[in-house]
Protein backbone atom coordinates (compact mmCIF):
# COMPACT_ATOMS: atom_id res chain seq x y z
CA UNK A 1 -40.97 1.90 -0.86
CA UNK A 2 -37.20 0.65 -1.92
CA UNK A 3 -38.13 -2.44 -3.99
CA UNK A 4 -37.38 -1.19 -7.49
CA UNK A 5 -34.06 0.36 -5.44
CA UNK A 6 -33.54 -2.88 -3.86
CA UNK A 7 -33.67 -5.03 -7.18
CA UNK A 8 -30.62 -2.72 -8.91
CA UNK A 9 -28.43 -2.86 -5.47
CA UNK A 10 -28.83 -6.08 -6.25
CA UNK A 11 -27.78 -6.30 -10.05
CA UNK A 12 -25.04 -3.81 -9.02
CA UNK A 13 -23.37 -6.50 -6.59
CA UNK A 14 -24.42 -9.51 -8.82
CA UNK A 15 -22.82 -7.85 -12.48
CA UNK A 16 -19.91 -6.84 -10.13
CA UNK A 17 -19.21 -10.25 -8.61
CA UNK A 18 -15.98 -11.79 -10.84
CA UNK A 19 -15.79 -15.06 -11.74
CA UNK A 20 -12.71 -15.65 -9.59
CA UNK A 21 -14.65 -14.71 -6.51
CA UNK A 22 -14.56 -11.31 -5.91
CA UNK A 23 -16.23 -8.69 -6.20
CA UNK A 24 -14.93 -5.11 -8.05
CA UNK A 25 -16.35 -1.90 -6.85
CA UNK A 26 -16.43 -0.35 -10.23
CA UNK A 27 -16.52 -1.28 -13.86
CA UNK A 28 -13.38 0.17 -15.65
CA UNK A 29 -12.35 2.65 -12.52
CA UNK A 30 -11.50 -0.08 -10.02
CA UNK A 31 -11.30 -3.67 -11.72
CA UNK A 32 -9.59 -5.58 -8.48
CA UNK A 33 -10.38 -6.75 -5.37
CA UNK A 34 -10.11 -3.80 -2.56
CA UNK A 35 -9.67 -4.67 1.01
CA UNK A 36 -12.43 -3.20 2.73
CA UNK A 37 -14.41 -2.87 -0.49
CA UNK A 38 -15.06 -6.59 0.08
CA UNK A 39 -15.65 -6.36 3.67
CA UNK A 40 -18.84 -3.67 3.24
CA UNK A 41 -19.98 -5.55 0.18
CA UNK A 42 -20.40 -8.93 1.93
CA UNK A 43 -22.17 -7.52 4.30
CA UNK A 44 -24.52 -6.56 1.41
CA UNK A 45 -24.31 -9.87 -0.12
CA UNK A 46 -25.38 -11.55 3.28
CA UNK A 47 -28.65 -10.21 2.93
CA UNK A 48 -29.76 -12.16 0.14
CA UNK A 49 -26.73 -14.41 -1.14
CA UNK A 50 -24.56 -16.29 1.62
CA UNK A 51 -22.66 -17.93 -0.90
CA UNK A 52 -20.87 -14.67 -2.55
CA UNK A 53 -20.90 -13.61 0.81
CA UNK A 54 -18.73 -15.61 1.87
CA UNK A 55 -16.74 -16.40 -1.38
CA UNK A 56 -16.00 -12.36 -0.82
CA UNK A 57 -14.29 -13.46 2.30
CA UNK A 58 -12.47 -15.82 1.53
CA UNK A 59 -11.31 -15.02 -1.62
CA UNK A 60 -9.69 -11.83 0.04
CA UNK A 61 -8.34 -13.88 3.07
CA UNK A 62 -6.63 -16.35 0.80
CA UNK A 63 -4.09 -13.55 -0.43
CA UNK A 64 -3.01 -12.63 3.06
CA UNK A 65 0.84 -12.24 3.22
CA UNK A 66 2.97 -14.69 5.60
CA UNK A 67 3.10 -12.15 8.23
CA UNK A 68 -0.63 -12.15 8.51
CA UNK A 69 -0.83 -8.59 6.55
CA UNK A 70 -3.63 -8.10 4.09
CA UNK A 71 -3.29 -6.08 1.20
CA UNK A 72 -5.25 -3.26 0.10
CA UNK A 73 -6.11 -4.28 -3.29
CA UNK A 74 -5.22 -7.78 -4.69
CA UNK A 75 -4.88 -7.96 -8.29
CA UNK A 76 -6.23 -10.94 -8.82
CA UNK A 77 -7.02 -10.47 -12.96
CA UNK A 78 -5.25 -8.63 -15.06
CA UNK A 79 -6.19 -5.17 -16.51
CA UNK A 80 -5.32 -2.30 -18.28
CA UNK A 81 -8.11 0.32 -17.01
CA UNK A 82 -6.16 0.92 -13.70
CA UNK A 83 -2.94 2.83 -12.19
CA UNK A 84 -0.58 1.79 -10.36
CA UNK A 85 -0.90 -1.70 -11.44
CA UNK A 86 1.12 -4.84 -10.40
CA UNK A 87 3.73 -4.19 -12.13
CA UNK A 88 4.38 -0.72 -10.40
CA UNK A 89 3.76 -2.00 -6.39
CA UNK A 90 6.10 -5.32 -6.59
CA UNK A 91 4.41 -7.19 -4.03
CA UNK A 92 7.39 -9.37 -4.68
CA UNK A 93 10.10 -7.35 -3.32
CA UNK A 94 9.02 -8.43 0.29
CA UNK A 95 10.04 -11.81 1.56
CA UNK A 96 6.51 -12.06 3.25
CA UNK A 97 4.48 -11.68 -0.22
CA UNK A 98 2.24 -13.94 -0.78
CA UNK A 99 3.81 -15.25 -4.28
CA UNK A 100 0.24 -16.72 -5.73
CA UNK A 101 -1.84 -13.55 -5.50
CA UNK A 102 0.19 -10.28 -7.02
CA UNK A 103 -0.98 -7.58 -4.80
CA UNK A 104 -0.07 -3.55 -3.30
CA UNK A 105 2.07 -3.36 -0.12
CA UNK A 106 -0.46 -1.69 1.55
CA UNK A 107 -2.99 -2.34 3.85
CA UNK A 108 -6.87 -0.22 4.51
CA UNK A 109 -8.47 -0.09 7.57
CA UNK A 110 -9.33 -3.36 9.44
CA UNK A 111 -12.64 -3.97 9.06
CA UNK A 112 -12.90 -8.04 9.00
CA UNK A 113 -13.85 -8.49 12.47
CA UNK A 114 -16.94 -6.62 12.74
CA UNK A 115 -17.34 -7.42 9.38
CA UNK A 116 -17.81 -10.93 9.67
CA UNK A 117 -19.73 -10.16 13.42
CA UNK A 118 -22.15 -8.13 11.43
CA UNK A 119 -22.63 -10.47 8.68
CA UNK A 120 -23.95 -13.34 11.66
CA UNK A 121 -26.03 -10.99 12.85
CA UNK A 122 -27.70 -10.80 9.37
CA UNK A 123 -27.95 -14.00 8.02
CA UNK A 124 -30.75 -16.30 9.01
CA UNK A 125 -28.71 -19.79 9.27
CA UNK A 126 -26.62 -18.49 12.28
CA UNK A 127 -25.32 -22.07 13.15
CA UNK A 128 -23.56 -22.26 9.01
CA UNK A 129 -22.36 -18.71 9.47
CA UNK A 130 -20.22 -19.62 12.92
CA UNK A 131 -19.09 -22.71 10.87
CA UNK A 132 -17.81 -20.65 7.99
CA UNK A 133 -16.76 -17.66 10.35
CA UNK A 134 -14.12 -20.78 12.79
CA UNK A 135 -12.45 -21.08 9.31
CA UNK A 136 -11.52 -17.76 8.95
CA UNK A 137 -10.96 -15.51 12.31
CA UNK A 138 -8.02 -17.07 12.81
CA UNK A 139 -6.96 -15.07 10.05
CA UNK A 140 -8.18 -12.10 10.86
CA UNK A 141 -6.67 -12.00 14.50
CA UNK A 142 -3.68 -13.16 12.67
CA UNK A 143 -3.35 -9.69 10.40
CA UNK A 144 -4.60 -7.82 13.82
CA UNK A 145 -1.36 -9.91 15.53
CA UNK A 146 0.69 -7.99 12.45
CA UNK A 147 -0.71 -4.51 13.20
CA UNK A 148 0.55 -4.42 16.98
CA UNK A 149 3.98 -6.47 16.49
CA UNK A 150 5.15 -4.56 12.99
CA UNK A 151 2.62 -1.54 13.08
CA UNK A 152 2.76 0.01 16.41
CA UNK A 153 6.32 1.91 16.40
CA UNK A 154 5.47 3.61 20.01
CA UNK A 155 4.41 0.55 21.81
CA UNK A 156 1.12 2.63 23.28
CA UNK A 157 -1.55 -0.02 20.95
CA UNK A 158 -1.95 3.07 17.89
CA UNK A 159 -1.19 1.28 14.71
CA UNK A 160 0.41 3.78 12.04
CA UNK A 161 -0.02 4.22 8.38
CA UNK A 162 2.69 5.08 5.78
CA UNK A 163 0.48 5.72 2.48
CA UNK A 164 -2.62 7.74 2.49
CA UNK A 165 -4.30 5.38 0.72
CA UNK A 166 -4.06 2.96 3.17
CA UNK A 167 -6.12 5.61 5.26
CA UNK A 168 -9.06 4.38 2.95
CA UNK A 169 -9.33 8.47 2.74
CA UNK A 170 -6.98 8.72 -0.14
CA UNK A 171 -7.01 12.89 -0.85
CA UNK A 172 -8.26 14.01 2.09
CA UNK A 173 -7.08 17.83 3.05
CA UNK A 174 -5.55 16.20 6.42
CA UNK A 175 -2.72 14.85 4.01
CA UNK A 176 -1.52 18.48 2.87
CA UNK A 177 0.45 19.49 5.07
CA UNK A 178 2.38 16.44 5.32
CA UNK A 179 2.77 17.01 0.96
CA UNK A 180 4.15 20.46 1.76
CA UNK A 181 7.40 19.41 3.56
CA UNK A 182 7.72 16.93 0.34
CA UNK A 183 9.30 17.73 -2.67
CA UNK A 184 8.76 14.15 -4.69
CA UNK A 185 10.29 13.79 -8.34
CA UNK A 186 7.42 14.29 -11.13
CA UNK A 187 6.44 10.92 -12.40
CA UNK A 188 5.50 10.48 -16.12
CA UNK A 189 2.49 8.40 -16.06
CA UNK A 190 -1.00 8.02 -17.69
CA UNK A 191 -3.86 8.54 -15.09
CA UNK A 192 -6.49 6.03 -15.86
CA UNK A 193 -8.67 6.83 -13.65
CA UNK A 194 -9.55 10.30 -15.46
CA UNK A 195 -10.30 8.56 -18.16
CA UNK A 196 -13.60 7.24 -16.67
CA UNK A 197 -14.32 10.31 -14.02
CA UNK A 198 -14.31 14.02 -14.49
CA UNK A 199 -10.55 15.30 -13.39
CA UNK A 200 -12.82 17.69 -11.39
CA UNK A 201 -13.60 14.55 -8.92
CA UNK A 202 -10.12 12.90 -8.19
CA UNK A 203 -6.91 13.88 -6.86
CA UNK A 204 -4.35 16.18 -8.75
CA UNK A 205 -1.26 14.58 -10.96
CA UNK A 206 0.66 16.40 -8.39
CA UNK A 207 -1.15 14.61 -5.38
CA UNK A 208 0.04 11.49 -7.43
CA UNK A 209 3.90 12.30 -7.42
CA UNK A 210 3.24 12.43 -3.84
CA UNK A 211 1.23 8.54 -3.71
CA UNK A 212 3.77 7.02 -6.49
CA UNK A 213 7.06 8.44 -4.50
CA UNK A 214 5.68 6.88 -0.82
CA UNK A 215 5.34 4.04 -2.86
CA UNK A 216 8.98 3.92 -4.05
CA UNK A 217 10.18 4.36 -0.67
CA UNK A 218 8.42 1.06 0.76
CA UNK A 219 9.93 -0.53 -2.33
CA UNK A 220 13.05 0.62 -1.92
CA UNK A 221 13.22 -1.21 1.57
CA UNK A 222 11.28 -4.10 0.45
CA UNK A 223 7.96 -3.54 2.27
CA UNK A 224 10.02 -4.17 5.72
CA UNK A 225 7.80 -2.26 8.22
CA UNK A 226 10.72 -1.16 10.68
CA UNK A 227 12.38 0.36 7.70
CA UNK A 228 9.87 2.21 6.31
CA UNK A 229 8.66 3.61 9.63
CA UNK A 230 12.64 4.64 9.60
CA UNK A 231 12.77 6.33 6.43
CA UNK A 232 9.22 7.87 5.03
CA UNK A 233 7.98 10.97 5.44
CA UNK A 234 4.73 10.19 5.68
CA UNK A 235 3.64 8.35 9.21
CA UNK A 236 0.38 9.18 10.90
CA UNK A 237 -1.77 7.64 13.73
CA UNK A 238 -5.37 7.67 11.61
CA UNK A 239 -8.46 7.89 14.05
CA UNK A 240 -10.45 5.98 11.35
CA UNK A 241 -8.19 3.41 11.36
CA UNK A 242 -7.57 2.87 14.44
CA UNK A 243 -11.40 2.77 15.48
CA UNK A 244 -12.24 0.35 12.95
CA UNK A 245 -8.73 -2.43 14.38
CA UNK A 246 -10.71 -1.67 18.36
CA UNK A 247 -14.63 -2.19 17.32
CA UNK A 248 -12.80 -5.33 14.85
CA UNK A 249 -11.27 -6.13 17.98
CA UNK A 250 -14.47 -6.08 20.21
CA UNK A 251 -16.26 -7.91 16.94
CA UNK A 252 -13.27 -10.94 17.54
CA UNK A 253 -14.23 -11.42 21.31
CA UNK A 254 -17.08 -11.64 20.99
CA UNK A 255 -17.23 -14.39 17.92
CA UNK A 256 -14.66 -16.10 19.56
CA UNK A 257 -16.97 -16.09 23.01
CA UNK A 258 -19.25 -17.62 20.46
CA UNK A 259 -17.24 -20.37 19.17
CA UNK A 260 -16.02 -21.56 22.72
CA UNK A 261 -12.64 -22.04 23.65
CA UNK A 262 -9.75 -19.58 22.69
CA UNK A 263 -9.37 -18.20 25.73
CA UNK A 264 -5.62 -17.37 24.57
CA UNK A 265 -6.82 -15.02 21.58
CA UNK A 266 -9.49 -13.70 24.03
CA UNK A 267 -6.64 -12.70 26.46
CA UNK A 268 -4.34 -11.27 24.09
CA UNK A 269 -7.21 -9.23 22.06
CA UNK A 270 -8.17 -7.85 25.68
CA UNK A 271 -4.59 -6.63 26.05
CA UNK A 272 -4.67 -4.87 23.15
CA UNK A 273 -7.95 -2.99 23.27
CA UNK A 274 -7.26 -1.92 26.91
CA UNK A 275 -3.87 -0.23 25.86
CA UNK A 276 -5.70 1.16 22.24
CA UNK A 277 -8.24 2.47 24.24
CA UNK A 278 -6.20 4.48 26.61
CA UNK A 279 -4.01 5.79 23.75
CA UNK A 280 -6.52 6.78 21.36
CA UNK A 281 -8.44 9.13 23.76
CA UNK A 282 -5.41 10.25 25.25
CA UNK A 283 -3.48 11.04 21.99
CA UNK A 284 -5.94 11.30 19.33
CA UNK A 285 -8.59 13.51 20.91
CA UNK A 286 -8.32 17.46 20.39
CA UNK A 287 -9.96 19.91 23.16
CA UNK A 288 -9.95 22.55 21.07
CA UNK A 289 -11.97 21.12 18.11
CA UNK A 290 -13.58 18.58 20.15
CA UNK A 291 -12.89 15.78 18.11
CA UNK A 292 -10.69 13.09 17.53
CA UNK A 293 -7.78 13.89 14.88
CA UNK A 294 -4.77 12.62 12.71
CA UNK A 295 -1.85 12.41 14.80
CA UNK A 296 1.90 13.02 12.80
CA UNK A 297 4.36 10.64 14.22
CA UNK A 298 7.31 12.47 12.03
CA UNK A 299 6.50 15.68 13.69
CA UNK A 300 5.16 14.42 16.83
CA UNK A 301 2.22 16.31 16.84
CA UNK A 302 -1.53 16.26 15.94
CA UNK A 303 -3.30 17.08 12.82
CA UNK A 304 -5.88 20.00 13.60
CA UNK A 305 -8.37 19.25 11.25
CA UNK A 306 -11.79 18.04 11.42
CA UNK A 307 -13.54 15.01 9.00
CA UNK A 308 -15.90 12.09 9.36
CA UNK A 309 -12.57 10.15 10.39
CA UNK A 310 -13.20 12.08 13.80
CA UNK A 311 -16.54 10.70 14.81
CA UNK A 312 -15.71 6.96 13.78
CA UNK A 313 -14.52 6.07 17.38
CA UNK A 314 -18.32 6.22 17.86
CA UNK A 315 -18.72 2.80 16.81
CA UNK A 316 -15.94 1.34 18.87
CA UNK A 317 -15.75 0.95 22.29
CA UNK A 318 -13.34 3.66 22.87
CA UNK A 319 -16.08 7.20 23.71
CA UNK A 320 -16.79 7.59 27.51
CA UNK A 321 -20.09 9.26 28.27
CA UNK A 322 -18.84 13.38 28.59
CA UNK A 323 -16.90 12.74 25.59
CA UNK A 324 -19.86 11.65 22.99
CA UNK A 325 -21.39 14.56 24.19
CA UNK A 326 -18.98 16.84 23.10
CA UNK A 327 -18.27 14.62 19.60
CA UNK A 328 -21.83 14.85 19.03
CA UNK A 329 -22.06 18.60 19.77
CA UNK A 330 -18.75 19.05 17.08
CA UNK A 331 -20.67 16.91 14.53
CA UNK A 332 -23.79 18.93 14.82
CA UNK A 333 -22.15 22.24 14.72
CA UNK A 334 -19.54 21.83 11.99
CA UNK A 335 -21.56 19.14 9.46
CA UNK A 336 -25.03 19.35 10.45
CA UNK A 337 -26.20 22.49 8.97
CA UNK A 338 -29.85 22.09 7.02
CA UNK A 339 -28.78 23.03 3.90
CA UNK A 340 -26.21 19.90 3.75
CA UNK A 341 -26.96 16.51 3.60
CA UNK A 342 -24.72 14.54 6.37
CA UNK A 343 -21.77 13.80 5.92
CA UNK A 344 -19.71 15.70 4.54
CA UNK A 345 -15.85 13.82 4.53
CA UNK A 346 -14.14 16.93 5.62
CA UNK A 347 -15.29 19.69 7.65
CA UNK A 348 -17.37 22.16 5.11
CA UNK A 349 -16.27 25.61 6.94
CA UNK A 350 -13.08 24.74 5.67
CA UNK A 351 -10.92 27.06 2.96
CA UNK A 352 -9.71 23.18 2.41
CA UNK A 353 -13.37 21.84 2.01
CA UNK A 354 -13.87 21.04 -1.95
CA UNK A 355 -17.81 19.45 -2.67
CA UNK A 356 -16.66 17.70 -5.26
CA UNK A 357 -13.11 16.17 -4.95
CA UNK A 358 -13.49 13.20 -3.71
CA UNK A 359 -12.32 12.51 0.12
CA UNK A 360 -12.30 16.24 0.38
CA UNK A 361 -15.64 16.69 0.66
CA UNK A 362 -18.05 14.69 -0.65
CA UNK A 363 -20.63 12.47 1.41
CA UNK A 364 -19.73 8.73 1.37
CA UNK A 365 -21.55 5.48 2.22
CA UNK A 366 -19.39 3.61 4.12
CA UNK A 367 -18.75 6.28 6.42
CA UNK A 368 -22.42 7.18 7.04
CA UNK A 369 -23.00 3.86 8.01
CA UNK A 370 -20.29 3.71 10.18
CA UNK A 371 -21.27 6.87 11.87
CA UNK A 372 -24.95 5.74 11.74
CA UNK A 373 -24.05 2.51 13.83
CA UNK A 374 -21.78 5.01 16.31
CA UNK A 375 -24.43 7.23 16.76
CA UNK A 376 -27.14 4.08 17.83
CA UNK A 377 -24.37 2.81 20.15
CA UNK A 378 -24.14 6.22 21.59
CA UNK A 379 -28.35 6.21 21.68
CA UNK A 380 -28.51 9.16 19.90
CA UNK A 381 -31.34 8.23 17.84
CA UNK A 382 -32.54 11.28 16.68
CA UNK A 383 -29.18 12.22 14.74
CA UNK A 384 -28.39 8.20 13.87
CA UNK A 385 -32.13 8.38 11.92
CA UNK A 386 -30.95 11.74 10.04
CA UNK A 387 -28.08 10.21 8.75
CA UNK A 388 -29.79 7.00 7.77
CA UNK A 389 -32.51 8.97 6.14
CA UNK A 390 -30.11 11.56 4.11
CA UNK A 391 -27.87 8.47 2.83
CA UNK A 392 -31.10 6.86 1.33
CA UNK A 393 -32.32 10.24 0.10
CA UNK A 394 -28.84 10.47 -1.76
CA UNK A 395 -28.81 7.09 -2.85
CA UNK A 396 -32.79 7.79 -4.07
CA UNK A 397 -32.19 11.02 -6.01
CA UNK A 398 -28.83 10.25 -7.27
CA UNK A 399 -27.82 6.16 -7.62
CA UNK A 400 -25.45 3.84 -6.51
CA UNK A 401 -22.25 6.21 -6.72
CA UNK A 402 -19.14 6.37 -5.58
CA UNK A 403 -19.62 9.51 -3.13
CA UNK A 404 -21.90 12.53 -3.08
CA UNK A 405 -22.13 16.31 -2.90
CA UNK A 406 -23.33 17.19 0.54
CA UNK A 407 -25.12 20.04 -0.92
CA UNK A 408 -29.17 19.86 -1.02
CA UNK A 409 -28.87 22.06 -3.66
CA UNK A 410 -25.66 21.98 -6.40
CA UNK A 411 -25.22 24.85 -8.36
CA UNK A 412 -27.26 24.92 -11.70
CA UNK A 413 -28.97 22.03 -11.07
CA UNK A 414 -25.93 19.65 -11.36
CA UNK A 415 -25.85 16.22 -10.88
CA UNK A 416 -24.64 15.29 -7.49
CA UNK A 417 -23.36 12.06 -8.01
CA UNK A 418 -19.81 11.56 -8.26
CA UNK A 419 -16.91 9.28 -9.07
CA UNK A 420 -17.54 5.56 -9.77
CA UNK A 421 -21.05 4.58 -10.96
CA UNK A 422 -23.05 1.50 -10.22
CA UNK A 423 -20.50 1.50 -6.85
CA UNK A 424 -20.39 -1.76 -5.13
CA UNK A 425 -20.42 -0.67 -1.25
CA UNK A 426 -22.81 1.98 -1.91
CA UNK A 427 -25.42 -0.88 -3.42
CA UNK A 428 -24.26 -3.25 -0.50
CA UNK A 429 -24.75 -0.83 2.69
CA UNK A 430 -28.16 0.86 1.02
CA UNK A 431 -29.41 -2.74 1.66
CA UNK A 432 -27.84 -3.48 4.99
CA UNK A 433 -30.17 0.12 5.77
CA UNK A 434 -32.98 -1.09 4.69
CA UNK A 435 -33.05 -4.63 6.03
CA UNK A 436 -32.21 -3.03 9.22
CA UNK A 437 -34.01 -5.44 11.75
């Protein structure tokens, strides 16, 4: 039914595999190596190419920082097609850079643990994967070590961020209200990314005065964690993000339960999910909306506003029984309406809901199969199989694109695929979906 589908997810991943052993998401619009990028496309790659599978791995594992932080995009080559560059972020300015891979001083959600968990479960030679896997976790529970000592500023096991982007949900409406107690200088730059995607589909210049000053202000204090969560104005406890460091966290027992030994990682990653867990649902979740939210730790309050972020705890460990009902009942109600493909990044009854902007809006991949997997976990089949079968209808009727209008039907017959074409993670989860076993 997919096989024509299957062979250009294929040649997407293959033509975007580097010769320095990574792979870029996009031609032109992203020509680096992105943090969780390469965690959803090795999944992909496990299905039918262990070797860049794992290359992906631990190409992106051999930039981590001293600290055991892992940058969100590592420029590994040099290019011109992409803003802010190396030369804007500094990676150098902290004393914990790692000085052979230039990089951001950033970091995107944590996604290695159940990334390489998944990627065992996938591959047929399980005994070469747990080899490969005992050289790297160590690493990965290293940059989980960094989130809790440097990360969590209340002590209650919820990780902030300081930079939407490192979010993963770069322009999402949640961010606004945070830009309106900002007044950043206005930067003089050239947006490159316009020049390969319609201005329509990406953030404002504005909304980039915003990204470039947060930016400045980490650089200003040399990428020092306890000074930054001092000084900038932006500082938010992410539900996405924090989901994806407890089901990493799960994804690390486990593999280290598989490995043997370790019982002093085991203990300490058990410490951390218990306190997560009791924080996230006590601090995160909204009774009114009936969903999990952004929480503002400069304001000390949460972020009333409903997206796909909200339903990601799904996936983790974290959603008792009662709860999942009432997620499931938000999702249905505010997303699942017949005329809209699921999901939609940001809740569609919205005045801030744009079909077409990129995180403020639009349908993406990596977050359907995220919510697909939360929904199986939850064993509710019936609304895991609609989301599984509307991503594969997009990814049918459109391509392998960056992100999607949720709309079944765009206005005037438009074309409803959006952003980045021939998109790496989109070709890479499309065949995790269908080589579901």
């Amino acid at each position: 039914m997919y096989n024509d589908l299957i062979q250009k997810a294929k040649t997407v991943l293959d033509t975007n595999f580097q010769p320095g052993g990574f792979t870029i998401p996009s031609k032109g619009l992203y020509p680096f190596q992105w943090k969780w990028d390469a965690g959803f496309i090795a999944i992909g790659f496990a299905h039918y190419d262990v070797v860049k599978a794992k290359k992906e791995i631990e190409t992106l594992l051999n930039a981590q920082w001293k600290n055991g932080f892992i940058p969100h995009i590592v420029f590994h080559t040099e290019s011109d097609t992409y803003f802010p560059g190396p030369d804007f972020h500094q990676s150098h300015l902290s004393k914990e850079s790692n000085p052979d891979y230039p990089s951001t001083g950033m970091v995107q959600p944590p996604v290695l643990g159940f990334v390489l968990e998944h990627m065992l479960n996938v591959v047929e030679d399980k005994k070469a994967m747990l080899q490969f896997i005992s050289t790297q976790i160590d690493k990965v529970f290293w940059n989980h070590e960094y989130f809790y000592k440097e990360r969590d500023v209340t002590n209650e096991g919820l990780v902030y961020i300081y930079h939407n982007w490192e979010s993963g949900t770069d322009n999402s409406p949640i961010w606004d209200d945070i830009w309106a107690t900002m007044n950043p200088p206005q930067y003089t730059f050239k947006r490159k990314d316009t020049s390969h995607v319609d201005a329509s589909q990406r953030p404002s210049n504005r909304e980039y005065d915003h990204y470039l000053y947060l930016i400045d202000i980490a650089k200003k204090y040399n990428y020092e964690d306890a000074k930054i969560a001092e000084h900038s104005p932006f500082l938010v406890l992410d539900p996405l993000f924090n989901a994806m460091l407890i089901k990493s966290n799960e994804s690390l027992i486990n593999l280290y339960k598989k490995l043997g030994g370790h019982a002093d990682k085991i203990k300490q990653l058990e410490t951390w999910q218990k306190q997560s867990v009791a924080s996230f649902n006590r601090k995160l979740f909204n009774e009114e909306l009936g969903a999990f939210v952004h929480y503002d730790l400069k304001s000390d309050q949460q972020i009333p506003f409903v997206c796909s972020s909200s339903f990601a705890a799904l996936y983790a460990p974290i959603v008792d029984a009662d709860r999942t009902e009432i997620l499931v009942n938000t999702l249905q109600h505010k997303f699942g309406d017949e005329s809209l493909y699921l999901c939609a990044s940001f809740d569609p009854s919205s005045e801030r809901y744009d079909p077409k902007r990129y995180w403020r809006g639009p349908v993406w991949i990596n977050m359907n199969w995220i919510l697909y997997l939360g929904l199986k976990r939850a064993g509710k089949t019936a609304l895991a199989a609609r989301i599984k079968a509307d991503t594969l209808t997009l990814l049918k009727r459109y391509g392998f694109y960056e992100y999607f209008d949720a709309r079944k039907k765009v206005p005037d017959d438009a074309f409803g695929g959006y952003g980045g074409d021939n998109f790496s993670w989109s070709a890479a989860l499309f065949l995790d979906f269908v080589n579901e076993k």
